[in-house]
C-alpha atoms as a PDB file:
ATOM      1  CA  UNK A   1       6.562  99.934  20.324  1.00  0.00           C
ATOM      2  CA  UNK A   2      10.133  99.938  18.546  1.00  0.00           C
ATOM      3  CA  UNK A   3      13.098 101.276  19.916  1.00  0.00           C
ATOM      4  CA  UNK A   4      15.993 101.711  18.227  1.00  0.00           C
ATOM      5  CA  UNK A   5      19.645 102.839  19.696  1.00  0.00           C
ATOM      6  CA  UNK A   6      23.034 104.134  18.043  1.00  0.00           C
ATOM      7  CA  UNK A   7      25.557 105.112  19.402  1.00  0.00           C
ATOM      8  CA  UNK A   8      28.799 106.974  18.142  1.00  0.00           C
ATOM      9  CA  UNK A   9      32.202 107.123  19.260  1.00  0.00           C
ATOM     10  CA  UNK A  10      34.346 110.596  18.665  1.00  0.00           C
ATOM     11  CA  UNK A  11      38.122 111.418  20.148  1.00  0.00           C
ATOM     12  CA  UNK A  12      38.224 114.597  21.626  1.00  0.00           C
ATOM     13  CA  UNK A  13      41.904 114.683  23.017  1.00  0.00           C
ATOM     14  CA  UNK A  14      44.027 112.033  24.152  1.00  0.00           C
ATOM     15  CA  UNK A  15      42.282 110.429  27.218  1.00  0.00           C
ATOM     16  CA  UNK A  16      39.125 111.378  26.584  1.00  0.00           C
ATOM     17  CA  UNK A  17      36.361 110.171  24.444  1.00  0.00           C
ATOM     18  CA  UNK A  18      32.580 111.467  23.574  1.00  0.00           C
ATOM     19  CA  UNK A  19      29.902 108.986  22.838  1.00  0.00           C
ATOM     20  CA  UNK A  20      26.896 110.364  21.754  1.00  0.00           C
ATOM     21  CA  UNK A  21      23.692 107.994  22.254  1.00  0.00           C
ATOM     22  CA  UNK A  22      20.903 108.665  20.169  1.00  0.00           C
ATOM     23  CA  UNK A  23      17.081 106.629  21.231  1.00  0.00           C
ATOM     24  CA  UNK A  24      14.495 106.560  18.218  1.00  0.00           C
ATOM     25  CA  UNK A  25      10.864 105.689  19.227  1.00  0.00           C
ATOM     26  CA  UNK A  26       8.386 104.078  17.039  1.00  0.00           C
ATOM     27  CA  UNK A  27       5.033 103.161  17.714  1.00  0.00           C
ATOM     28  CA  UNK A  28       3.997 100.349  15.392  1.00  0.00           C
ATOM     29  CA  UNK A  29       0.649  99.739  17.091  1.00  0.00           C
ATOM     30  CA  UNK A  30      -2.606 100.825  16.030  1.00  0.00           C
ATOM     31  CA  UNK A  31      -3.774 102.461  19.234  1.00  0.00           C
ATOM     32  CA  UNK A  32      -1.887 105.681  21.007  1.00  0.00           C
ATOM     33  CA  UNK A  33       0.796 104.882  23.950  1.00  0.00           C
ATOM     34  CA  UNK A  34       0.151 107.073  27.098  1.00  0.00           C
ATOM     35  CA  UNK A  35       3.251 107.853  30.011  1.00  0.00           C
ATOM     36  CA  UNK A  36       5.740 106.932  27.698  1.00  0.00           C
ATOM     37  CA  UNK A  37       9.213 107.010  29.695  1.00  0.00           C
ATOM     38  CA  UNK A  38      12.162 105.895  28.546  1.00  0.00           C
ATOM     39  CA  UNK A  39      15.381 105.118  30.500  1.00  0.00           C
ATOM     40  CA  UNK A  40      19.204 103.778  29.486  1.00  0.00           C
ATOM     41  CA  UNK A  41      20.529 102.971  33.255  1.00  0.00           C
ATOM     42  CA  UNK A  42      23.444 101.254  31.300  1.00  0.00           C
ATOM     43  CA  UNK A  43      26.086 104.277  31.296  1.00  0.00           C
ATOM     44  CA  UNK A  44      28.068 103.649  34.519  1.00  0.00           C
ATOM     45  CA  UNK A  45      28.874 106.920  36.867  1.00  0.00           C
ATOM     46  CA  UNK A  46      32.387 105.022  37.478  1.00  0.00           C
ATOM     47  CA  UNK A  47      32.999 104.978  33.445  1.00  0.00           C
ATOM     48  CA  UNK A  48      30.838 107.992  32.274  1.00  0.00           C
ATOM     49  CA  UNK A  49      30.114 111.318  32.830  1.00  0.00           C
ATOM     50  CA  UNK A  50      26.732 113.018  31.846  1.00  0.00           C
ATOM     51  CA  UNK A  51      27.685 116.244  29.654  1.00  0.00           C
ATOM     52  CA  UNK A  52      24.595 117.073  27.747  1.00  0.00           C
ATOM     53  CA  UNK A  53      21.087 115.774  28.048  1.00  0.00           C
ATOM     54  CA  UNK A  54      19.452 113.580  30.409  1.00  0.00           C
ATOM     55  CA  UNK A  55      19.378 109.481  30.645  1.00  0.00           C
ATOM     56  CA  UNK A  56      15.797 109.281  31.042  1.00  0.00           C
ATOM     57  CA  UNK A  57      12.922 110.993  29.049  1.00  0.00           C
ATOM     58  CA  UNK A  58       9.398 110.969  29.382  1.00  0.00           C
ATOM     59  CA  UNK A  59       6.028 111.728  26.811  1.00  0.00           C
ATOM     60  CA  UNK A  60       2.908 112.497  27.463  1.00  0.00           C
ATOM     61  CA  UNK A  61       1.598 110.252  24.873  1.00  0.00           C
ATOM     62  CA  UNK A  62       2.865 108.593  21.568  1.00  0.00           C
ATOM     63  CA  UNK A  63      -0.086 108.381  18.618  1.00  0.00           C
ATOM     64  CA  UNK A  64      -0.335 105.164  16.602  1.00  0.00           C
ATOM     65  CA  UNK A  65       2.249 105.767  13.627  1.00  0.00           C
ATOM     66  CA  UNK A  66       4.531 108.719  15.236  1.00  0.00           C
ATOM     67  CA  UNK A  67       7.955 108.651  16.130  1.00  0.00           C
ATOM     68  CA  UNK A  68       9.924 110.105  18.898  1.00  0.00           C
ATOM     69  CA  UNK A  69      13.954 110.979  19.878  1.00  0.00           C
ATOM     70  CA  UNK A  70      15.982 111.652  22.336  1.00  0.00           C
ATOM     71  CA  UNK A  71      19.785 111.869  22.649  1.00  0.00           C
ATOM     72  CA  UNK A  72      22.187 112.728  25.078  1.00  0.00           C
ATOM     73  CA  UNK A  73      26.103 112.614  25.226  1.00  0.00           C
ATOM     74  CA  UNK A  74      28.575 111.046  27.696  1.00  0.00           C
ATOM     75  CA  UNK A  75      32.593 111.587  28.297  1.00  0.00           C
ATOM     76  CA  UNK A  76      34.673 108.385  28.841  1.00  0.00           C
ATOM     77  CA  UNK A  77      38.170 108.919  30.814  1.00  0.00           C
ATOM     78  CA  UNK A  78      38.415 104.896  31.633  1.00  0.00           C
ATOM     79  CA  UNK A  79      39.820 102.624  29.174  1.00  0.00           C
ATOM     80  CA  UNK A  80      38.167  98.933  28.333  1.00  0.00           C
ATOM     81  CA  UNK A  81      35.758  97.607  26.466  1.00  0.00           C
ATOM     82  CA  UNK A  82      31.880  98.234  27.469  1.00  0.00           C
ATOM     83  CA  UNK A  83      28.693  96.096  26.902  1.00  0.00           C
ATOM     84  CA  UNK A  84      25.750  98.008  27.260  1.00  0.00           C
ATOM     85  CA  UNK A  85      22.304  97.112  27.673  1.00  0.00           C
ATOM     86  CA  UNK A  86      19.176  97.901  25.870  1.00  0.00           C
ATOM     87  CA  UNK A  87      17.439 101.299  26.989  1.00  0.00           C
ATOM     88  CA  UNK A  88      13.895 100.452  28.320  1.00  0.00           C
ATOM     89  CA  UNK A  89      10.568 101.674  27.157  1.00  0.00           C
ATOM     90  CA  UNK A  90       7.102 101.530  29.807  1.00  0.00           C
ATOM     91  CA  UNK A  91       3.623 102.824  28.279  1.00  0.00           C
ATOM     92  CA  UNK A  92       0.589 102.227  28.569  1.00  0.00           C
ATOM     93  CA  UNK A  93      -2.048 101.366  26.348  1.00  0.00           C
ATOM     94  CA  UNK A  94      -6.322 101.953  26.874  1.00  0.00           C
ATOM     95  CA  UNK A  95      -6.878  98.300  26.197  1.00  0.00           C
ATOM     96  CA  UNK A  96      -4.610  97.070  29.213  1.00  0.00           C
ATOM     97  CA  UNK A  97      -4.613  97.595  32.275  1.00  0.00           C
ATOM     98  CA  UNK A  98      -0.799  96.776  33.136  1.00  0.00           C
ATOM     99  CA  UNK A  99       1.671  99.169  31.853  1.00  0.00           C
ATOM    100  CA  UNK A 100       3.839  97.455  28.362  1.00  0.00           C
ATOM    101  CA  UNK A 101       7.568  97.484  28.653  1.00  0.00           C
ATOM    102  CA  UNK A 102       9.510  97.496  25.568  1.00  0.00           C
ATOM    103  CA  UNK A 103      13.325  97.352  25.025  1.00  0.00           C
ATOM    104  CA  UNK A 104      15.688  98.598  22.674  1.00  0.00           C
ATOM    105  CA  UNK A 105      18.083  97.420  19.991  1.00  0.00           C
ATOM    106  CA  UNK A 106      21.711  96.698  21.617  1.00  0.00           C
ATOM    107  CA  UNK A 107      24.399  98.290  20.720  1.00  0.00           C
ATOM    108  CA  UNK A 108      27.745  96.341  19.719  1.00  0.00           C
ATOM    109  CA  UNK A 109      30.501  96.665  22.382  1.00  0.00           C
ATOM    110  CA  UNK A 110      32.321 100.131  22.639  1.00  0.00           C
ATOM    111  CA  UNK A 111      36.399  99.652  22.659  1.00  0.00           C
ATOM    112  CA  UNK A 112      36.785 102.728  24.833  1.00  0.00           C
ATOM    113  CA  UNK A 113      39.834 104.658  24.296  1.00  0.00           C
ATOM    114  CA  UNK A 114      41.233 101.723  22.434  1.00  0.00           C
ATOM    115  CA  UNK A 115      44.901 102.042  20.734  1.00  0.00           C
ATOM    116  CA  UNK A 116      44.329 102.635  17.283  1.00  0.00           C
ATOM    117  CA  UNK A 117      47.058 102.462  14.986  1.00  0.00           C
ATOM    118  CA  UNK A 118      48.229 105.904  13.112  1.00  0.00           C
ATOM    119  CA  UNK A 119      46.111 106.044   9.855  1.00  0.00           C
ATOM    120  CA  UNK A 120      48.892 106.097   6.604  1.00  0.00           C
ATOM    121  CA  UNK A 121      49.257 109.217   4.863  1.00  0.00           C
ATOM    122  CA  UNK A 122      47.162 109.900   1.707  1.00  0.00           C
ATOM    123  CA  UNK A 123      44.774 106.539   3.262  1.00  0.00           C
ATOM    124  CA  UNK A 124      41.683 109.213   2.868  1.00  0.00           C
ATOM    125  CA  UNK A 125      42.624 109.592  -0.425  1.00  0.00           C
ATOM    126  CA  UNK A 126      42.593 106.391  -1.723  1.00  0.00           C
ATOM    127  CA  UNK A 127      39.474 105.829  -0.138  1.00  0.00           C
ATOM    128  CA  UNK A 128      37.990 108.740  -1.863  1.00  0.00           C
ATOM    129  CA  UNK A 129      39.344 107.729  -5.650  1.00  0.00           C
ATOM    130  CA  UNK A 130      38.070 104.048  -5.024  1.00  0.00           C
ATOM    131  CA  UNK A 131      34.773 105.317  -4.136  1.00  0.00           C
ATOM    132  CA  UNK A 132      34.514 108.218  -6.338  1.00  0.00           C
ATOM    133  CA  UNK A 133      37.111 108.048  -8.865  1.00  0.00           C
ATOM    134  CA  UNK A 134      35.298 106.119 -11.698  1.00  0.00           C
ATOM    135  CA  UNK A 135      32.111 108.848 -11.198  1.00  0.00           C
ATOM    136  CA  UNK A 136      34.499 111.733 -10.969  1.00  0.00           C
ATOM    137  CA  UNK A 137      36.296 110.411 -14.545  1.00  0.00           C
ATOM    138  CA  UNK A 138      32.768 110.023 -15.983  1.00  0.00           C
ATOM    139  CA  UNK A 139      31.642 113.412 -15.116  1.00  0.00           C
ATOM    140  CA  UNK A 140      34.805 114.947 -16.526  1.00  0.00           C
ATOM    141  CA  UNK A 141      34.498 113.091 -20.003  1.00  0.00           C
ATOM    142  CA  UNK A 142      30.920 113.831 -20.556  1.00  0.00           C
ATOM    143  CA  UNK A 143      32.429 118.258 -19.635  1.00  0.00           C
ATOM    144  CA  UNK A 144      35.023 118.139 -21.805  1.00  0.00           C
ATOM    145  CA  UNK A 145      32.722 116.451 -24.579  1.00  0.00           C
ATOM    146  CA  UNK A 146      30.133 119.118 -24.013  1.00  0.00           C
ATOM    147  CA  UNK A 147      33.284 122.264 -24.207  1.00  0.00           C
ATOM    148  CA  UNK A 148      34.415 121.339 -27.623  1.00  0.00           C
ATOM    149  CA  UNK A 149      30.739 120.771 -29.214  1.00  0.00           C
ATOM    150  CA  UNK A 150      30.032 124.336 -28.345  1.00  0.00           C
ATOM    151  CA  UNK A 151      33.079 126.285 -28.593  1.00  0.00           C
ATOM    152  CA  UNK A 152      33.633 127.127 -32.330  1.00  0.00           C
ATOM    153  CA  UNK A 153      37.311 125.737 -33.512  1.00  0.00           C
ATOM    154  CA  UNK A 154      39.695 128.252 -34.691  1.00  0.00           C
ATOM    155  CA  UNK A 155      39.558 127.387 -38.531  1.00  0.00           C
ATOM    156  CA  UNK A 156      35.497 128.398 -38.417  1.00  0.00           C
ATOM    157  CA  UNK A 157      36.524 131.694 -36.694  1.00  0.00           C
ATOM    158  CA  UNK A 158      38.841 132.242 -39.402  1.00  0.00           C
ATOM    159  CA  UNK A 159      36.501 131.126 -42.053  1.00  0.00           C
ATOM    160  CA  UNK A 160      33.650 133.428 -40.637  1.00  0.00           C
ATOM    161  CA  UNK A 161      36.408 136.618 -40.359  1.00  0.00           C
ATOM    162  CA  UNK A 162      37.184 135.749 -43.736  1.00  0.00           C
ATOM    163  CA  UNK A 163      33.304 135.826 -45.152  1.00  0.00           C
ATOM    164  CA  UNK A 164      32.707 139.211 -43.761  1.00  0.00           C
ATOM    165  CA  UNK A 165      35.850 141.058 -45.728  1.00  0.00           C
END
């Protein structure tokens, strides 16, 4: 069994950030995982607060090759930084007796309402033409090569008015 966890940090309003925590399963074995259950107990009550979804999920069973998910979303009011743990995974499998306990991938510590300095005017843009710009200049060449092979110049307009008199 694989786990894998992500997490994502959004600013809602000053004071208050979302962080959305997303739990991919994966079982790599060859044989099906019964009483899956997973459970991240590493959100503190004193630093988070449950808005959508639930810390703890449970499967019936997980076949050899599938994949399973399951997110849920926390507010943060507390500044600091936080190291979380990894979520853990118990299943059981028909050729042991005892159930298997898996972890997850860490996650990298969350600066929590951190002071982030004012991003620059026009910074997006830049971005954007660094990443883009040499793509977006292609694309324009290769149009304006392609207008003026197949729109007819003015002298063969003329010429062709001039045939039919």
């Amino acid at each position: 069994m694989v786990a894998h966890k992500k997490v994502s940090v959004a600013r809602l309003k000053t004071g208050v950030e979302r962080v959305s925590v997303s739990i991919d399963l994966y079982n790599e074995g060859s044989v099906t995982a019964y009483d899956v259950s997973l459970s991240d107990d590493s959100w503190s009550q004193d630093t988070f607060e449950l808005v959508s979804g639930d810390v703890s999920k449970t499967w019936e069973r997980l076949d050899a090759g599938s994949t399973a998910s399951h997110s849920f979303i926390l507010e943060s009011k507390v500044k600091g930084m936080f190291h979380g743990s990894p979520a853990v995974i118990k299943f059981r499998v028909p050729t042991k007796a005892a159930m298997q306990e898996a972890y997850s991938t860490p996650i990298l510590p969350l600066d929590i309402l951190a002071d982030k300095p004012p991003e620059k005017k026009f910074e997006w843009a830049k971005r954007l033409l660094a990443k883009y710009g040499s793509l977006v200049s292609v694309l324009l060449l290769v149009t304006l090569f392609i207008y003026m092979i197949t729109t007819p110049s003015k002298s063969s307009t003329a010429k062709a008015s001039k045939k039919r008199r």
